[in-house]
Every structure is written in C-alpha cells, then in structure tokens.
Protein backbone atom coordinates (compact mmCIF):
# COMPACT_ATOMS: atom_id res chain seq x y z
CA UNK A 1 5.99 8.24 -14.83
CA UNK A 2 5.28 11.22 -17.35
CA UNK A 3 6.84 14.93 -17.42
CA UNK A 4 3.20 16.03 -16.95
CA UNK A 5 0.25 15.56 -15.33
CA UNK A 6 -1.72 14.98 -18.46
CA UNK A 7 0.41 12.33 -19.65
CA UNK A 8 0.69 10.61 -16.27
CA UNK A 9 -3.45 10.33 -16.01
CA UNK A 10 -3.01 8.99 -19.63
CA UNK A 11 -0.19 6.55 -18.44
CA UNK A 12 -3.02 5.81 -15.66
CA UNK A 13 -5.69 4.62 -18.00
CA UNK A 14 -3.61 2.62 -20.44
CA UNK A 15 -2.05 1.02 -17.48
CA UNK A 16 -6.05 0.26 -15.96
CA UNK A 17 -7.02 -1.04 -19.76
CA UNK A 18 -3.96 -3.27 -20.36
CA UNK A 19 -4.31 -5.50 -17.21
CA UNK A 20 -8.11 -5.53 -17.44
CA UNK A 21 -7.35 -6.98 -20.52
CA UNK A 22 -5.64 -9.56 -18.97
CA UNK A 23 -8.30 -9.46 -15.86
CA UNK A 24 -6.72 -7.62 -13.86
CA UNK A 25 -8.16 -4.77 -11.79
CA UNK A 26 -5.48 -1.77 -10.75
CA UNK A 27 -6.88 0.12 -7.78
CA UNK A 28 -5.44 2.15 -5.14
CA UNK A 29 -3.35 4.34 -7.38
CA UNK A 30 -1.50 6.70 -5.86
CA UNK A 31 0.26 10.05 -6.71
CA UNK A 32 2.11 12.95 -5.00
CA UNK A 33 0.62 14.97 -7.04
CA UNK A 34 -2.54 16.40 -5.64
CA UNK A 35 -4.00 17.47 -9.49
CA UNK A 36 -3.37 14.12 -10.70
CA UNK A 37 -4.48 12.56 -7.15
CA UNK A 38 -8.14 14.22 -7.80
CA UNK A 39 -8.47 12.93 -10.98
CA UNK A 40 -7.82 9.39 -9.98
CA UNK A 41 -9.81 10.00 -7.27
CA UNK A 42 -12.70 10.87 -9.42
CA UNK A 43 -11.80 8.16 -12.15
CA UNK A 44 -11.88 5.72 -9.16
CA UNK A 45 -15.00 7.09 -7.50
CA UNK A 46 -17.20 6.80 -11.11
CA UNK A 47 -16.08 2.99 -11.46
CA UNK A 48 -17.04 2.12 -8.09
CA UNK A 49 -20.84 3.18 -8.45
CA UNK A 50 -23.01 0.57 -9.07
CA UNK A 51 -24.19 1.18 -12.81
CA UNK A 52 -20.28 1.52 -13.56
CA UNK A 53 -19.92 -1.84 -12.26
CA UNK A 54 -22.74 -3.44 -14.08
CA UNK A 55 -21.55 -2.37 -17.10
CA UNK A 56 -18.18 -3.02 -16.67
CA UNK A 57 -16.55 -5.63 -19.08
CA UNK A 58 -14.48 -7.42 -15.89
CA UNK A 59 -14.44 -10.54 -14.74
CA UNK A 60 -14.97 -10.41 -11.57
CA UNK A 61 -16.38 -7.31 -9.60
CA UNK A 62 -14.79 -5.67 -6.43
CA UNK A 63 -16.37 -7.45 -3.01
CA UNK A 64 -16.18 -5.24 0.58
CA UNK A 65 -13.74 -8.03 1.03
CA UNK A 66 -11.34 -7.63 -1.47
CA UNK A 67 -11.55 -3.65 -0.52
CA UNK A 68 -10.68 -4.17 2.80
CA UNK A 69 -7.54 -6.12 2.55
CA UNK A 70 -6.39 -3.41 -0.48
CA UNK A 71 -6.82 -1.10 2.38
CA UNK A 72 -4.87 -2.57 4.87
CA UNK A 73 -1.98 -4.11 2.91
CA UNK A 74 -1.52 -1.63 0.21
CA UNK A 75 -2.99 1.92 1.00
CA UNK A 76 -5.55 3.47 3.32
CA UNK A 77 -5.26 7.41 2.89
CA UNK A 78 -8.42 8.16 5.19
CA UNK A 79 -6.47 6.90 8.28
CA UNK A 80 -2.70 7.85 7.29
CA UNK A 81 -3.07 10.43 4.95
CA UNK A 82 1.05 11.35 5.42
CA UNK A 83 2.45 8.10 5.38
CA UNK A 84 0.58 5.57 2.83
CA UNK A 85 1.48 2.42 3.17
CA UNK A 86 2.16 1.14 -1.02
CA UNK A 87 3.19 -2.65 -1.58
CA UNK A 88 4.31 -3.31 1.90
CA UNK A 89 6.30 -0.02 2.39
CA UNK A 90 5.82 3.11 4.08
CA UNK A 91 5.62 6.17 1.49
CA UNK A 92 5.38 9.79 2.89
CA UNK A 93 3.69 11.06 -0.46
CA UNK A 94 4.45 14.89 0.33
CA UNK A 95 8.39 14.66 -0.30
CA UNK A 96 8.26 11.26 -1.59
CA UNK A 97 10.02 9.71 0.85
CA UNK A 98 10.11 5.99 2.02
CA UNK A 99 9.55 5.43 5.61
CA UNK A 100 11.76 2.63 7.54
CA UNK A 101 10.43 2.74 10.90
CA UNK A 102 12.67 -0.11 12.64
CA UNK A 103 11.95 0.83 16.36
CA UNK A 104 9.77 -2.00 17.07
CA UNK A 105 12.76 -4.37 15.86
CA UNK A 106 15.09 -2.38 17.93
CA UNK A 107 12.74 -2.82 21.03
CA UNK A 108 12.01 -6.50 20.49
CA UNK A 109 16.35 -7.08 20.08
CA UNK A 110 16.46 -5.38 23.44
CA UNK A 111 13.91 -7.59 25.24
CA UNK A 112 15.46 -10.97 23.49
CA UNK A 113 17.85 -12.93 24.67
CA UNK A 114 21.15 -13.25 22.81
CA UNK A 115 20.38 -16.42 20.92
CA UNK A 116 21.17 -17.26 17.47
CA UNK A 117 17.91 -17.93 17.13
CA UNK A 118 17.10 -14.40 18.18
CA UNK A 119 19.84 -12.93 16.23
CA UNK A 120 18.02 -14.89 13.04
CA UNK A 121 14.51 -13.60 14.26
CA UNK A 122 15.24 -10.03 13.89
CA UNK A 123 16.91 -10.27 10.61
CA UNK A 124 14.24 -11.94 9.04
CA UNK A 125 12.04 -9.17 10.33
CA UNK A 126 13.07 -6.43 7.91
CA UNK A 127 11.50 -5.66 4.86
CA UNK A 128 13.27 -3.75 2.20
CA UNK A 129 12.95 -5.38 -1.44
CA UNK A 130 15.04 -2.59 -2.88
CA UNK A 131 17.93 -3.18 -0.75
CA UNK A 132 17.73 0.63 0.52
CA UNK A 133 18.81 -0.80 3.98
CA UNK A 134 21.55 -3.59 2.69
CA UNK A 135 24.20 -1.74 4.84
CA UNK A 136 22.48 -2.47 7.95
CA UNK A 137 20.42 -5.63 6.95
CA UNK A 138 24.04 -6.79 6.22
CA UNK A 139 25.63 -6.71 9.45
CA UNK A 140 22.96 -9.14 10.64
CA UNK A 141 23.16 -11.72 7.73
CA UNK A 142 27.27 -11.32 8.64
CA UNK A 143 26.49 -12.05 12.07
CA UNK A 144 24.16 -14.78 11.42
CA UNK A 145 26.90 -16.56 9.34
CA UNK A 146 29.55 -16.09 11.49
CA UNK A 147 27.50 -17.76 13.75
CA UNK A 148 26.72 -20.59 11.82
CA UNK A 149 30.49 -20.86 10.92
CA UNK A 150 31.29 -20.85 14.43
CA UNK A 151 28.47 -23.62 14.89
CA UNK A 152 26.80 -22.33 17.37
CA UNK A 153 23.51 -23.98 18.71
CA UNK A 154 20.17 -22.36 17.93
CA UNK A 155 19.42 -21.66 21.67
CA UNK A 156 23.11 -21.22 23.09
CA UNK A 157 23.55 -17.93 24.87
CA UNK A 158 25.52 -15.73 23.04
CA UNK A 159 28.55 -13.27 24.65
C-alpha cells in the first residue's frame, strides 16, 4: 500500500505496467477506499472499451470467458458488494475484515458419520493460506494423527 490515495493509484499503474511487461494482465483491483475504488473503476472501465483494446500493446486480449471466471473466483462486487470474495477469501471491504464462514463445514461434520475418513474430509475443507485459523485447523490435523497413530481404519466408526 501507500499513505495516500495518490500514491496508491500510482502504486496501481506501475503494478498494471510491470506485469504487462511480462504479459500479464492485473484486473479486478480492489480497494476500501471508495476515492481510490472510482478511479480504478474508471481506469478499468477506459481499458475495457474496444478502441482501448485494439490499441493495447498485450498479448492476448480479455475474452467473456476469462471475465467470467475472474468474477466468480476472485471478485464480483455487483452481486456481493459487502463481502468480495479476493483470491479465494472472503473480504468485507468496509472494515477490512476477512470473512471465515465455516457453517457449512460445521453442518456437513454433523450429518457425517464419525469416520476417519470423515474426520480427514472436513479438515481438508478449510481454506486459510495465512494460517489465521491454525488454532482450530490444528485440533483437526491433531486428531487426524492421533488417529493414524492409533491405526485406525479409514471407515471404522469412531467413539
């Protein structure tokens, strides 16, 4: 980031330059910052017309394709404009918050069947690559070993 808005747009364009350079498109930016949202926004909006992508010096141009997957996999503002979702997690851009909504895990563990198996399942189920929820996600991978110490069978029911 930057201490300013001004600096963060400029931050922005380097950042859109550099990996063009290496033929790479950045899209899908994202701030908390409503003034620096609108310029993206606008920034975004000019390179998507179609003389902006004729002239542009890219490799390859954006398909539909390509712009629907960024949409559902990285961030679609027009149907969740509180909670994006940015590189596989949930981001309420307001507070800047993350958003770890485990509920679905904790209603799937409830219909399973205690099986190592299951036990395994559900742990492999919860994404967090910045280890925010290593004191929970640990209690599983400790349960999951202890089970494997204790060689027990994939589909043995557990007590």
């Amino acid at each position: 980031g930057a201490d300013n808005v001004k600096d963060t747009y400029g931050l922005y364009k380097k950042s859109k330059t550099w990996l063009a350079e290496g033929g790479f498109n950045l899209r899908k930016f994202v701030s908390n910052s409503p003034e620096l949202q609108k310029m993206i926004d606008t920034e975004e909006s000019l390179r998507e017309t179609p003389s902006a992508v004729n002239n542009c010096n890219c490799e390859q141009n954006i398909t539909s394709e390509d712009e629907s997957y960024t949409k559902t996999t990285l961030c679609d503002r027009q149907n969740s404009p509180e909670i994006l979702k940015v590189l596989g997690l949930q981001w309420r851009s307001a507070d800047d918050h993350l958003v770890f909504d485990i509920h679905h895990i904790s209603e799937l563990a409830i219909s399973l069947e205690p099986r190592k198996r299951n036990v395994v399942s559900l742990a492999t189920r919860i994404y967090d690559p910045l280890g925010i929820l290593s004191p929970f996600v640990v209690r599983f991978k400790m349960l999951c070993q202890q089970l494997c110490l204790q060689k027990v069978s994939w589909d043995e029911h557990l007590s």
